[in-house]
C-alpha atoms as a PDB file:
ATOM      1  CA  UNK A   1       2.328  31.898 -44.889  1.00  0.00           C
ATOM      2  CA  UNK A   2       3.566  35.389 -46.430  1.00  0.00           C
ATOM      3  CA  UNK A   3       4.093  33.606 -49.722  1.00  0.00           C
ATOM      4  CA  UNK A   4       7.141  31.140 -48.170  1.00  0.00           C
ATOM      5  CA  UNK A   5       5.364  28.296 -49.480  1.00  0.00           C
ATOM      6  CA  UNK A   6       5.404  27.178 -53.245  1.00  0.00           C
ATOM      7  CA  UNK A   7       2.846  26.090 -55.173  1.00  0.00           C
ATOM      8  CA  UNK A   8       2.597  22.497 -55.747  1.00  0.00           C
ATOM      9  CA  UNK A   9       1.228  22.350 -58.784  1.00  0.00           C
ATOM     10  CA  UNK A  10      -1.238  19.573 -58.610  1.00  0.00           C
ATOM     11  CA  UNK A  11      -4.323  21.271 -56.868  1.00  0.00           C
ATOM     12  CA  UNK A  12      -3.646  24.411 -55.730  1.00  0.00           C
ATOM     13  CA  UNK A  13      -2.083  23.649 -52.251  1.00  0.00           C
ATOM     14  CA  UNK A  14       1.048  24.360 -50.975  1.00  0.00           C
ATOM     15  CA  UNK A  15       3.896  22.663 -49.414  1.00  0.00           C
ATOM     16  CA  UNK A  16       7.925  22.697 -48.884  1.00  0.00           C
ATOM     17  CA  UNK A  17      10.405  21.843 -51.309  1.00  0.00           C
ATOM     18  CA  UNK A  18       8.664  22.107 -54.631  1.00  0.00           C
ATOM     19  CA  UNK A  19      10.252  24.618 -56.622  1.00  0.00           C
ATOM     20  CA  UNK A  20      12.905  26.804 -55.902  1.00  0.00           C
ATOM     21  CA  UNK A  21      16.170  25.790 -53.596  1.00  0.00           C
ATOM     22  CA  UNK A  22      15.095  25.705 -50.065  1.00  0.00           C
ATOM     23  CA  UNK A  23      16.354  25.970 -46.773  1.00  0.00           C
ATOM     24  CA  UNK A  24      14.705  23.981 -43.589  1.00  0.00           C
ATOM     25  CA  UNK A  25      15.858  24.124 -39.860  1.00  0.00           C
ATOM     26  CA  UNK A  26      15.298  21.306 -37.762  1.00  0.00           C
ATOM     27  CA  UNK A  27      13.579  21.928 -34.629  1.00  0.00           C
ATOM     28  CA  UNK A  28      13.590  19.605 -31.853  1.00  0.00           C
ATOM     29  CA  UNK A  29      10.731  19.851 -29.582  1.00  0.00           C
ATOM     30  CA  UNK A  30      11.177  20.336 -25.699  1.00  0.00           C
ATOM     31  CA  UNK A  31      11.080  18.023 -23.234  1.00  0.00           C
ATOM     32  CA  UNK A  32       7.981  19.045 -21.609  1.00  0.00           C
ATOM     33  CA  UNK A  33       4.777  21.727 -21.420  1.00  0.00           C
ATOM     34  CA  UNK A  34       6.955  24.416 -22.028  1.00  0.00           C
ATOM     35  CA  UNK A  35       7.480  25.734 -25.581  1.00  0.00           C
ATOM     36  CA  UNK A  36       8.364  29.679 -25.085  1.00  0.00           C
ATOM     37  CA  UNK A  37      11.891  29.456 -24.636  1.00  0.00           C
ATOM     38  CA  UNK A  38      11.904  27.513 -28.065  1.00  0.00           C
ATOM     39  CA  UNK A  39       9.531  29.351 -29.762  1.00  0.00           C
ATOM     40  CA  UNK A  40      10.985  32.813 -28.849  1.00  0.00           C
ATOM     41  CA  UNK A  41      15.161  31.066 -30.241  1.00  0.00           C
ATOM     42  CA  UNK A  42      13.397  30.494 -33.149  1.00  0.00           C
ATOM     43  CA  UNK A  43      11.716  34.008 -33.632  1.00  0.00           C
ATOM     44  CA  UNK A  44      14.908  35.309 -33.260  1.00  0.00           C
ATOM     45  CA  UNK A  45      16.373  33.638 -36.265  1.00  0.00           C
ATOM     46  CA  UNK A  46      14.128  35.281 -38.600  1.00  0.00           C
ATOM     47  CA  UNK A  47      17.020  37.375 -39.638  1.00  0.00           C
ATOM     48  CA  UNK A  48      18.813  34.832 -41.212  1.00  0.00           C
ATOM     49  CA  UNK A  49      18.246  33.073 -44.843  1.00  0.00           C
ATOM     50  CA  UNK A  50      16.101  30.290 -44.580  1.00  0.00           C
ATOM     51  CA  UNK A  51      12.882  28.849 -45.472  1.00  0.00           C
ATOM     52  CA  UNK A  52      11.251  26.724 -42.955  1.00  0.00           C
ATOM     53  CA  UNK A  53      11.190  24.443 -40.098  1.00  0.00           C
ATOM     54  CA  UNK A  54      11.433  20.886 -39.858  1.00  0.00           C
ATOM     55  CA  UNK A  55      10.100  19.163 -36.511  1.00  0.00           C
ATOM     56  CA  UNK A  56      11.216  15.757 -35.566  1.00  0.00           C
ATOM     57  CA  UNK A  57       9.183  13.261 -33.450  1.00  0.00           C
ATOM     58  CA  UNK A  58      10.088  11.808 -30.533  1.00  0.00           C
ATOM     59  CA  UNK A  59      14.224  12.026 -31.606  1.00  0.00           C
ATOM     60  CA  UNK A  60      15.991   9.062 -30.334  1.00  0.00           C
ATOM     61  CA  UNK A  61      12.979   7.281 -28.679  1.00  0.00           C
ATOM     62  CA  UNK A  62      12.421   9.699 -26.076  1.00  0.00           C
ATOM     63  CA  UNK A  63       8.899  11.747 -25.080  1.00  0.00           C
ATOM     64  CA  UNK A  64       9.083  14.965 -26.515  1.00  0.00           C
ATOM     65  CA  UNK A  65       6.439  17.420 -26.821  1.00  0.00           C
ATOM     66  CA  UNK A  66       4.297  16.294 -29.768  1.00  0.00           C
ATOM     67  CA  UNK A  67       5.481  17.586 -32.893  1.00  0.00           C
ATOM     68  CA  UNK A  68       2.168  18.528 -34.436  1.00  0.00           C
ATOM     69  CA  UNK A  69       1.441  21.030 -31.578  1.00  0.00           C
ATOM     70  CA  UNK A  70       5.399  22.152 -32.349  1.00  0.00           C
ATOM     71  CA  UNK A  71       4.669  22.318 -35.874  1.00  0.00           C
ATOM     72  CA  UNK A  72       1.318  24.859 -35.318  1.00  0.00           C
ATOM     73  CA  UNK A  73       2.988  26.488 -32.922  1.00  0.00           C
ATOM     74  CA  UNK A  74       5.869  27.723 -35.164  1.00  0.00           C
ATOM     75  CA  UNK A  75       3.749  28.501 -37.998  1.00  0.00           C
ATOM     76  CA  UNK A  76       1.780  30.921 -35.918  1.00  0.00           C
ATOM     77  CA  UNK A  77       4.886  32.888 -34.171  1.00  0.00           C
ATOM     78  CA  UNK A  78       7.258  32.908 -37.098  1.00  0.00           C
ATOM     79  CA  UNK A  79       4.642  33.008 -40.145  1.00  0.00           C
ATOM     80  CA  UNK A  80       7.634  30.368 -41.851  1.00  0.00           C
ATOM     81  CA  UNK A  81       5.793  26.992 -42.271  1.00  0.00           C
ATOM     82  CA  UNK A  82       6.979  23.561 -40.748  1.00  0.00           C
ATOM     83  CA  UNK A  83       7.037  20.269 -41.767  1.00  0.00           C
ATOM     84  CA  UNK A  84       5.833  17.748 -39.125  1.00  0.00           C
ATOM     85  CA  UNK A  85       7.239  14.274 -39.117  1.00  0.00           C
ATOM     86  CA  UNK A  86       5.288  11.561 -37.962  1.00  0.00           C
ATOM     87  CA  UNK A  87       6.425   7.760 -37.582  1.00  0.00           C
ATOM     88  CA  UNK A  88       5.194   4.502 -37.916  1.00  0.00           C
ATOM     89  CA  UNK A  89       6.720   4.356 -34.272  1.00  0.00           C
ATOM     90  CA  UNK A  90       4.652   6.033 -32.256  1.00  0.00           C
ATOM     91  CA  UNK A  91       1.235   4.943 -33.804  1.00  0.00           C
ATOM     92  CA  UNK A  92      -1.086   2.330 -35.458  1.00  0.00           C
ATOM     93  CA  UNK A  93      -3.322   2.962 -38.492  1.00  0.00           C
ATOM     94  CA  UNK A  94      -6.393   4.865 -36.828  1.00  0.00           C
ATOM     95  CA  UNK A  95      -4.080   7.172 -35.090  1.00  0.00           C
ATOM     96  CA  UNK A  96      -2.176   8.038 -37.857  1.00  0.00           C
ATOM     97  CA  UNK A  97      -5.204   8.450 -40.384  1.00  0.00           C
ATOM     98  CA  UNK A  98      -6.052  11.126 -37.418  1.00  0.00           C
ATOM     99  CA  UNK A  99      -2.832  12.555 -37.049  1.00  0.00           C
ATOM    100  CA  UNK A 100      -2.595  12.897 -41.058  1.00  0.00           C
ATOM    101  CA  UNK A 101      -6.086  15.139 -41.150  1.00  0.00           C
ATOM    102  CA  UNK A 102      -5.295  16.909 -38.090  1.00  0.00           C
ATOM    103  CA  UNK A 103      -2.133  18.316 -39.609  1.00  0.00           C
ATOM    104  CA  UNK A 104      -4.424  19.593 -42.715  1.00  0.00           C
ATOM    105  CA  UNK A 105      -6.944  20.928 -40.383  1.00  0.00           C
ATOM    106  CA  UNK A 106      -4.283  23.197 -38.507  1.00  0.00           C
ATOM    107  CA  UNK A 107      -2.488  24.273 -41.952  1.00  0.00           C
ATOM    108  CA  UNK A 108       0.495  21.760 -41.939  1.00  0.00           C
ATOM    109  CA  UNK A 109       1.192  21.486 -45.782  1.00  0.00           C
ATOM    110  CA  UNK A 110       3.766  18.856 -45.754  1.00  0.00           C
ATOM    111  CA  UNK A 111       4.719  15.398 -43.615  1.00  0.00           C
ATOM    112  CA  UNK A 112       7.885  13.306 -43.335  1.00  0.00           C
ATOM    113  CA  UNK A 113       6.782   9.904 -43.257  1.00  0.00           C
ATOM    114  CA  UNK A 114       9.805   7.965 -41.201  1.00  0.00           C
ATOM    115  CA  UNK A 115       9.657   5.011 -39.427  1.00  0.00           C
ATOM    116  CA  UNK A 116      10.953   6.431 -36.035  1.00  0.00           C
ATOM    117  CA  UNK A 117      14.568   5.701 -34.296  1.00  0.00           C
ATOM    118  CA  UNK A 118      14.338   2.420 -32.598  1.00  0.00           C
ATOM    119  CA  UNK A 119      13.943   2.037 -29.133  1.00  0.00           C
ATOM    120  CA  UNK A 120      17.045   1.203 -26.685  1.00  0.00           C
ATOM    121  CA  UNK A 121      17.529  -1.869 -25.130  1.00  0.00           C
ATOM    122  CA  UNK A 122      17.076  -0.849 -21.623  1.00  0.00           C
ATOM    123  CA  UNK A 123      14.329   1.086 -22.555  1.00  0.00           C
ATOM    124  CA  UNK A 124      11.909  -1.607 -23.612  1.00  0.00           C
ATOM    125  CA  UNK A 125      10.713  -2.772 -20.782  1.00  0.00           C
ATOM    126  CA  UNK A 126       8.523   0.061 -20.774  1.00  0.00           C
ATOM    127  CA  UNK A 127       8.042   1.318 -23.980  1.00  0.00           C
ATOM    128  CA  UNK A 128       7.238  -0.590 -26.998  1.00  0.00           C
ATOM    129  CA  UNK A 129       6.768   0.186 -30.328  1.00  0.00           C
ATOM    130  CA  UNK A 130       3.336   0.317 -32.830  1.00  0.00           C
ATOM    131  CA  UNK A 131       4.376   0.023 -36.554  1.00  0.00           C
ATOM    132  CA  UNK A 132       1.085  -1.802 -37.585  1.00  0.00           C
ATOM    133  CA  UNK A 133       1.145  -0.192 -40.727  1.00  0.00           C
ATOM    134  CA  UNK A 134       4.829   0.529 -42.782  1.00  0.00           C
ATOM    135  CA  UNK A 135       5.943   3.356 -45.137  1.00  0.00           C
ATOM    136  CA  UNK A 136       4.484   2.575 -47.861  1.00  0.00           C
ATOM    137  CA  UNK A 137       0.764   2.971 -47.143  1.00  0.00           C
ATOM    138  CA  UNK A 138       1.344   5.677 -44.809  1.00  0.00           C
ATOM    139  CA  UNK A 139       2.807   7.699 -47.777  1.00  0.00           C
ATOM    140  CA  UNK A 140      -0.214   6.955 -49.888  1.00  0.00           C
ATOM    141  CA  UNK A 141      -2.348   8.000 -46.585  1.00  0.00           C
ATOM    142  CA  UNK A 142      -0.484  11.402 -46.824  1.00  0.00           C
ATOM    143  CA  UNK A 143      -1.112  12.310 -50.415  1.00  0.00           C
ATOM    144  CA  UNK A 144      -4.377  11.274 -49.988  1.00  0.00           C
ATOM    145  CA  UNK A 145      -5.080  13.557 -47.017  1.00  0.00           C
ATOM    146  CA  UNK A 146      -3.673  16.680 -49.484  1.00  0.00           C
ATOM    147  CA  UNK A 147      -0.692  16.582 -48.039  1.00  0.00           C
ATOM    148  CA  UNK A 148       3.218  16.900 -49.549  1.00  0.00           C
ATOM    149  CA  UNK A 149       4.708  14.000 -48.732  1.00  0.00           C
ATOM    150  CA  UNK A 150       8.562  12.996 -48.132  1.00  0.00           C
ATOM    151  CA  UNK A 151      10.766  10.365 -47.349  1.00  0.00           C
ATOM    152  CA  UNK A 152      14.393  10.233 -45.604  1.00  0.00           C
ATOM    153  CA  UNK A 153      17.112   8.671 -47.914  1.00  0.00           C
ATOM    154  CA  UNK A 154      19.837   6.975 -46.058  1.00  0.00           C
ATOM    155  CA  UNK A 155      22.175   4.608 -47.530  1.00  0.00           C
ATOM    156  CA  UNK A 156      23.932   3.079 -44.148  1.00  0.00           C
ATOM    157  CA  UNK A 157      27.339   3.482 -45.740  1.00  0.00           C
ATOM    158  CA  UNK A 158      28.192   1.487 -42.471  1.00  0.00           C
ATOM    159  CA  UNK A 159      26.752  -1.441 -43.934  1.00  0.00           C
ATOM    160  CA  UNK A 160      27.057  -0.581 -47.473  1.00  0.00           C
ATOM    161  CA  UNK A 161      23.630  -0.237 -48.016  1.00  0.00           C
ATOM    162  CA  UNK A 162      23.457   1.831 -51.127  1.00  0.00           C
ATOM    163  CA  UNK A 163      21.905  -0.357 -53.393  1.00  0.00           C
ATOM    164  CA  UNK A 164      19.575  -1.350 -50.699  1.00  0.00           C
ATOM    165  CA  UNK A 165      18.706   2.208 -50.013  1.00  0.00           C
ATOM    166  CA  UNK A 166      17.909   2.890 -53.399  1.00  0.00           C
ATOM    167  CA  UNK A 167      15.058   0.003 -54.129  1.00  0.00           C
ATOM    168  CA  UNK A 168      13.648   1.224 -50.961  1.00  0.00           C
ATOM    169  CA  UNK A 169      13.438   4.974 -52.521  1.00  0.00           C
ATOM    170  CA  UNK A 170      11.992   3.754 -55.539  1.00  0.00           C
ATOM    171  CA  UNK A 171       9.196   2.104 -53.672  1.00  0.00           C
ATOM    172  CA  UNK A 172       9.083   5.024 -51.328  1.00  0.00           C
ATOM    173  CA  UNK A 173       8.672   7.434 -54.646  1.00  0.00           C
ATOM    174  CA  UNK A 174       6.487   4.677 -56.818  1.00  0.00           C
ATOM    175  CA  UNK A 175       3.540   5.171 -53.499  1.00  0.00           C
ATOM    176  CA  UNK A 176       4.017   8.847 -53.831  1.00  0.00           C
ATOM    177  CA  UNK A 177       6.891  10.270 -52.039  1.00  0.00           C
ATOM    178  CA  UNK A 178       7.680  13.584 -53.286  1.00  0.00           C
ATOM    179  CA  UNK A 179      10.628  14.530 -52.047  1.00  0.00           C
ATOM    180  CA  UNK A 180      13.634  12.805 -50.216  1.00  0.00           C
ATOM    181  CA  UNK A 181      16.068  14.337 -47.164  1.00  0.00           C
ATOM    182  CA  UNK A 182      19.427  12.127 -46.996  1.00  0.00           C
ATOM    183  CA  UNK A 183      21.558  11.891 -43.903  1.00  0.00           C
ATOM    184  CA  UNK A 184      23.774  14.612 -43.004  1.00  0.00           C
ATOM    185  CA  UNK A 185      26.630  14.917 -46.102  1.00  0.00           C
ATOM    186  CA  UNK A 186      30.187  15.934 -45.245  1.00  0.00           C
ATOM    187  CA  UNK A 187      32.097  16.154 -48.222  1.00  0.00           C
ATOM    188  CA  UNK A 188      31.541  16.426 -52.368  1.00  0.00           C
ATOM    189  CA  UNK A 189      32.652  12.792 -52.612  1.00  0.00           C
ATOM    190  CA  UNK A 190      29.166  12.257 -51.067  1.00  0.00           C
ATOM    191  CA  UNK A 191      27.517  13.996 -52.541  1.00  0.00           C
ATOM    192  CA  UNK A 192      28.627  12.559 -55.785  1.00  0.00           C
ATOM    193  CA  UNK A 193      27.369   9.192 -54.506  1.00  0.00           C
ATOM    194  CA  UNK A 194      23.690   9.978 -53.878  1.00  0.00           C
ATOM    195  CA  UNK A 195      23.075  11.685 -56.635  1.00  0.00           C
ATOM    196  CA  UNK A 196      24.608   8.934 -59.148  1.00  0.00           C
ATOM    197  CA  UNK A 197      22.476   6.576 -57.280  1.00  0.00           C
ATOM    198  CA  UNK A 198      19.155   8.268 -57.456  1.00  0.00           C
ATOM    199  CA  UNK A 199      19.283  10.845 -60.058  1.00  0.00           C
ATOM    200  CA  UNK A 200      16.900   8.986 -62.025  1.00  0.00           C
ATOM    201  CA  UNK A 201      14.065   9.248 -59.790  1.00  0.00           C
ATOM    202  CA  UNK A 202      13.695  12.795 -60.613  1.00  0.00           C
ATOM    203  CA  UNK A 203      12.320  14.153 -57.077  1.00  0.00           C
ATOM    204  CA  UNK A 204      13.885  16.825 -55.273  1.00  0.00           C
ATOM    205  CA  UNK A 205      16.806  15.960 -53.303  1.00  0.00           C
ATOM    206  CA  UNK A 206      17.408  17.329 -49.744  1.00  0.00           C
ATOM    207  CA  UNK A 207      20.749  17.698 -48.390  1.00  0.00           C
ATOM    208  CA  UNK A 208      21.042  16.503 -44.775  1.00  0.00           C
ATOM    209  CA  UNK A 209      23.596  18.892 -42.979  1.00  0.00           C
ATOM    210  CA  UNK A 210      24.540  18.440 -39.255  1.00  0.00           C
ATOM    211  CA  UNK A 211      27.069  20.784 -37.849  1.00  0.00           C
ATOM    212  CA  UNK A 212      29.856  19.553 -36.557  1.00  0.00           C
ATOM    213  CA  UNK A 213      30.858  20.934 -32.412  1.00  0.00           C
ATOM    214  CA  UNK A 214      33.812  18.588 -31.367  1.00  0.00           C
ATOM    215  CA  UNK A 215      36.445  16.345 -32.464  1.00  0.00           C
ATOM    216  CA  UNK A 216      34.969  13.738 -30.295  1.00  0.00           C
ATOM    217  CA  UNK A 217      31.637  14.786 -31.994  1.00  0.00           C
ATOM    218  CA  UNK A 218      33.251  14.141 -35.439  1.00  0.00           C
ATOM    219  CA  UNK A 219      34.460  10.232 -34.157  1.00  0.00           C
ATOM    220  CA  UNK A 220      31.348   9.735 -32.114  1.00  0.00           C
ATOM    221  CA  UNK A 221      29.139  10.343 -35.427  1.00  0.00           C
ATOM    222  CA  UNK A 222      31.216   8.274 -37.433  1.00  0.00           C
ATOM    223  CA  UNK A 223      31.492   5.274 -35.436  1.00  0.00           C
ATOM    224  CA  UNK A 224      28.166   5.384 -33.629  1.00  0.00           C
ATOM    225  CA  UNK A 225      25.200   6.789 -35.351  1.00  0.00           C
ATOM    226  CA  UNK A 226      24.104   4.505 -37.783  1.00  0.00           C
ATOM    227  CA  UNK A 227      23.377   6.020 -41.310  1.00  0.00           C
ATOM    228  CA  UNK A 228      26.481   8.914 -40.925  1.00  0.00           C
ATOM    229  CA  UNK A 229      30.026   8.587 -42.493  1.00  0.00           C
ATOM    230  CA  UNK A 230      32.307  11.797 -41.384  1.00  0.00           C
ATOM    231  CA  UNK A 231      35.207  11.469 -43.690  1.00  0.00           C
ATOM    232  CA  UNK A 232      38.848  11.087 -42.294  1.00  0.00           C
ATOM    233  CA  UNK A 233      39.737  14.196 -43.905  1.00  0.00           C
ATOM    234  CA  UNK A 234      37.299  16.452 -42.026  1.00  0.00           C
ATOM    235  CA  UNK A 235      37.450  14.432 -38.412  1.00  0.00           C
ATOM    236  CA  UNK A 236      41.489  15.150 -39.098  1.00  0.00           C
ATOM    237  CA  UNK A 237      40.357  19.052 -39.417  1.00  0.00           C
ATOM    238  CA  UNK A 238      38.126  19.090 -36.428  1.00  0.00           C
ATOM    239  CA  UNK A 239      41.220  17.493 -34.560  1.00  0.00           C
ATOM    240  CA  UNK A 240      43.204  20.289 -35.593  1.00  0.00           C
ATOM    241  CA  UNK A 241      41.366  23.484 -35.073  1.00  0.00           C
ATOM    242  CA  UNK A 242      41.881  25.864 -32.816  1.00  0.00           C
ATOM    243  CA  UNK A 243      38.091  26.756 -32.645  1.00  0.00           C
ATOM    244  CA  UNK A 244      36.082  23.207 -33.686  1.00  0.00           C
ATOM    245  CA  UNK A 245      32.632  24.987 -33.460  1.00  0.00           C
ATOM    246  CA  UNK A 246      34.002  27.515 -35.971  1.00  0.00           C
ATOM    247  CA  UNK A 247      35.493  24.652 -38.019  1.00  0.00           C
ATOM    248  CA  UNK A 248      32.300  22.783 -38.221  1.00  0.00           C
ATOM    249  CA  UNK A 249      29.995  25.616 -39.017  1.00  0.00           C
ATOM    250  CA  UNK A 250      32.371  26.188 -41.834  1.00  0.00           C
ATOM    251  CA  UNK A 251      31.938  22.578 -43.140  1.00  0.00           C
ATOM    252  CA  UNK A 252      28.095  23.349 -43.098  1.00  0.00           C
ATOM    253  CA  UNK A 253      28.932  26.291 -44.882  1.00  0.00           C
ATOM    254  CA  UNK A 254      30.307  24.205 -47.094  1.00  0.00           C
ATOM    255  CA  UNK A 255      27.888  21.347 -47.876  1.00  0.00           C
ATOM    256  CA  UNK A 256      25.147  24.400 -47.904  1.00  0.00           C
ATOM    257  CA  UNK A 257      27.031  26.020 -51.032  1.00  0.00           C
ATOM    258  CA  UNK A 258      27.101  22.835 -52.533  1.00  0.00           C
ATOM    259  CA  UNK A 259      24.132  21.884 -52.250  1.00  0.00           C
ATOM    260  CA  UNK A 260      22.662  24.934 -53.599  1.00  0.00           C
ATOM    261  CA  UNK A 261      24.499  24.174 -57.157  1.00  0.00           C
ATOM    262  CA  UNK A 262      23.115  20.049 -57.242  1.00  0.00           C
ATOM    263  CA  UNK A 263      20.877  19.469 -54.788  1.00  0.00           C
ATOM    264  CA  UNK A 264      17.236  21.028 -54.047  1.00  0.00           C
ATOM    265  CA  UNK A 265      17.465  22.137 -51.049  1.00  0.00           C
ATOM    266  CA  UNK A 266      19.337  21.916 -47.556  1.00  0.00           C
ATOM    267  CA  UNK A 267      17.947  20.705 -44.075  1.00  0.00           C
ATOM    268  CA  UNK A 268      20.081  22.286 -41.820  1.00  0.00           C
ATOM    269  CA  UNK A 269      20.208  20.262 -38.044  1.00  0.00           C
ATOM    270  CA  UNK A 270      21.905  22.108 -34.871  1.00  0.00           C
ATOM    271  CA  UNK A 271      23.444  19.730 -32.596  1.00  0.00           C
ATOM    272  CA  UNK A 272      22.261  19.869 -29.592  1.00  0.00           C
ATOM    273  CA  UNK A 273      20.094  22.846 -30.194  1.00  0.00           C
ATOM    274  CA  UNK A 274      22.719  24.963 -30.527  1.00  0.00           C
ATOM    275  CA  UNK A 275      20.521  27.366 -32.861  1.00  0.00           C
ATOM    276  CA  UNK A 276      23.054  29.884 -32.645  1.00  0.00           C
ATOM    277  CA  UNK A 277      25.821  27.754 -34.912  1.00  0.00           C
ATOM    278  CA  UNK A 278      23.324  29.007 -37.604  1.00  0.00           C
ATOM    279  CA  UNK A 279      24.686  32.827 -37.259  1.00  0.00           C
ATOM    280  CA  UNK A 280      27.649  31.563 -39.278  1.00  0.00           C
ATOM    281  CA  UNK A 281      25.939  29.093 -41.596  1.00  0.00           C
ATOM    282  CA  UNK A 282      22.916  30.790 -43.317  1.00  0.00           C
ATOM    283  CA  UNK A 283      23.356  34.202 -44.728  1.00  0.00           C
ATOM    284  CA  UNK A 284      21.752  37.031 -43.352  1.00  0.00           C
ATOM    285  CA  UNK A 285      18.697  38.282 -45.453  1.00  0.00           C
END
């Protein structure tokens, strides 16, 4: 991988977010056979300062290309690696004990282990979740298989679920997680309050950061995606600008400077894969 993975440490191998700060992108995968147009966006970016990809599974409950193909597929035309997630969702024990080796086998380094956004109402009728096995083993299955292993960290500020969030990381980190991405962070004031609350865990922290397009984007986020708090402050500032886009990219810009000086690294998410909101975020190389 042209030396863009580090070394873990423990037996040789490699993997993401291990040593120094590091930079992710978070692909989406298409909506069908057809992975060129994505492949060839993300080819393009390889002017810009980042480290990786990170590929998402079946976002919001909806078929998606699998992400494991996704994940090989990047590694091979960009030469950056990706990390694949892979849900308790979408599959029971076997399948996941086969998805776990198949990701070694195809040089996948490192796994999310998430339990998968829940399916809508009016969807379940004809799609049901698996979930016969839950984080915890599957994040001993992934160390086990060689594999770095992390965890999402999201504290529902919604339902002021910090404490709750944190005795689930500590379980998360006492089966082996390695690392932990949070939610998308807006301001320093949030900052502040993950990493009081799990300082002491001692893994490396991954700033979530989700560019913000809209005003109505802003408010949307806020009051409808569980897990994200946009503060008043910054929704008033998207209201405001004469160029939102611009406005929200400079947020990212933002959060990515901060998290640079506490966090370990920085998961950067275009909305709507608008890749090209990253031409103002990460610095060219």
């Amino acid at each position: 991988m042209n030396g863009l993975l580090d070394q873990t440490g423990e037996t040789g191998r490699r993997g993401m977010y291990t040593a120094d700060f590091t930079v992710s992108v978070e692909v989406v995968p298409p909506s069908g056979a057809d992975a060129a147009p994505l492949l060839s966006t993300l080819v393009s970016l390889k002017g810009l300062s980042f480290n990786g990809f990170s590929v998402a599974t079946n976002p919001v409950a909806k078929p998606y290309m699998s992400a494991m193909a996704v994940c090989s597929l990047i590694q091979s035309y960009t030469g950056k690696p990706a990390v694949l997630h892979l849900t308790t969702r979408d599959h029971n024990r076997l399948s996941l004990q086969g998805e776990l080796w198949g990701a070694k086998a195809l040089g996948i380094e490192t796994v999310m282990i998430c339990t998968g956004d829940f399916v809508a109402m009016k969807d379940r009728g004809i799609t049901s979740t698996v979930r016969d096995l839950d984080l915890y083993p599957l994040i001993g299955m992934a160390r086990a298989a060689g594999l770095r292993t992390g965890v999402v960290f999201d504290i529902h500020p919604e339902l002021n679920g910090l404490k709750k969030a944190v005795k689930h990381l500590e379980k998360k980190v006492a089966e082996g997680a390695q690392f932990a991405v949070t939610q998308p962070v807006y301001d320093e004031e949030g900052a502040d309050v993950i990493l009081n609350a799990v300082g002491h865990l001692g893994i490396p922290l991954i700033m979530g950061i989700l560019p913000l397009r809209t005003f109505k984007h802003a408010v949307f986020l806020h009051e409808k995606v569980a897990g994200i708090s946009v503060p008043e402050a910054l929704r008033s500032r998207m209201e405001k600008a004469a160029d939102p886009v611009k406005e929200g990219s400079l947020n990212a810009r933002e959060m990515l400077f901060l998290a640079k000086n506490r966090f370990k690294g920085a998961c950067v998410m275009p909305p709507f894969n608008h890749y090209e909101v990253l031409q103002d975020i990460l610095t060219v190389e």
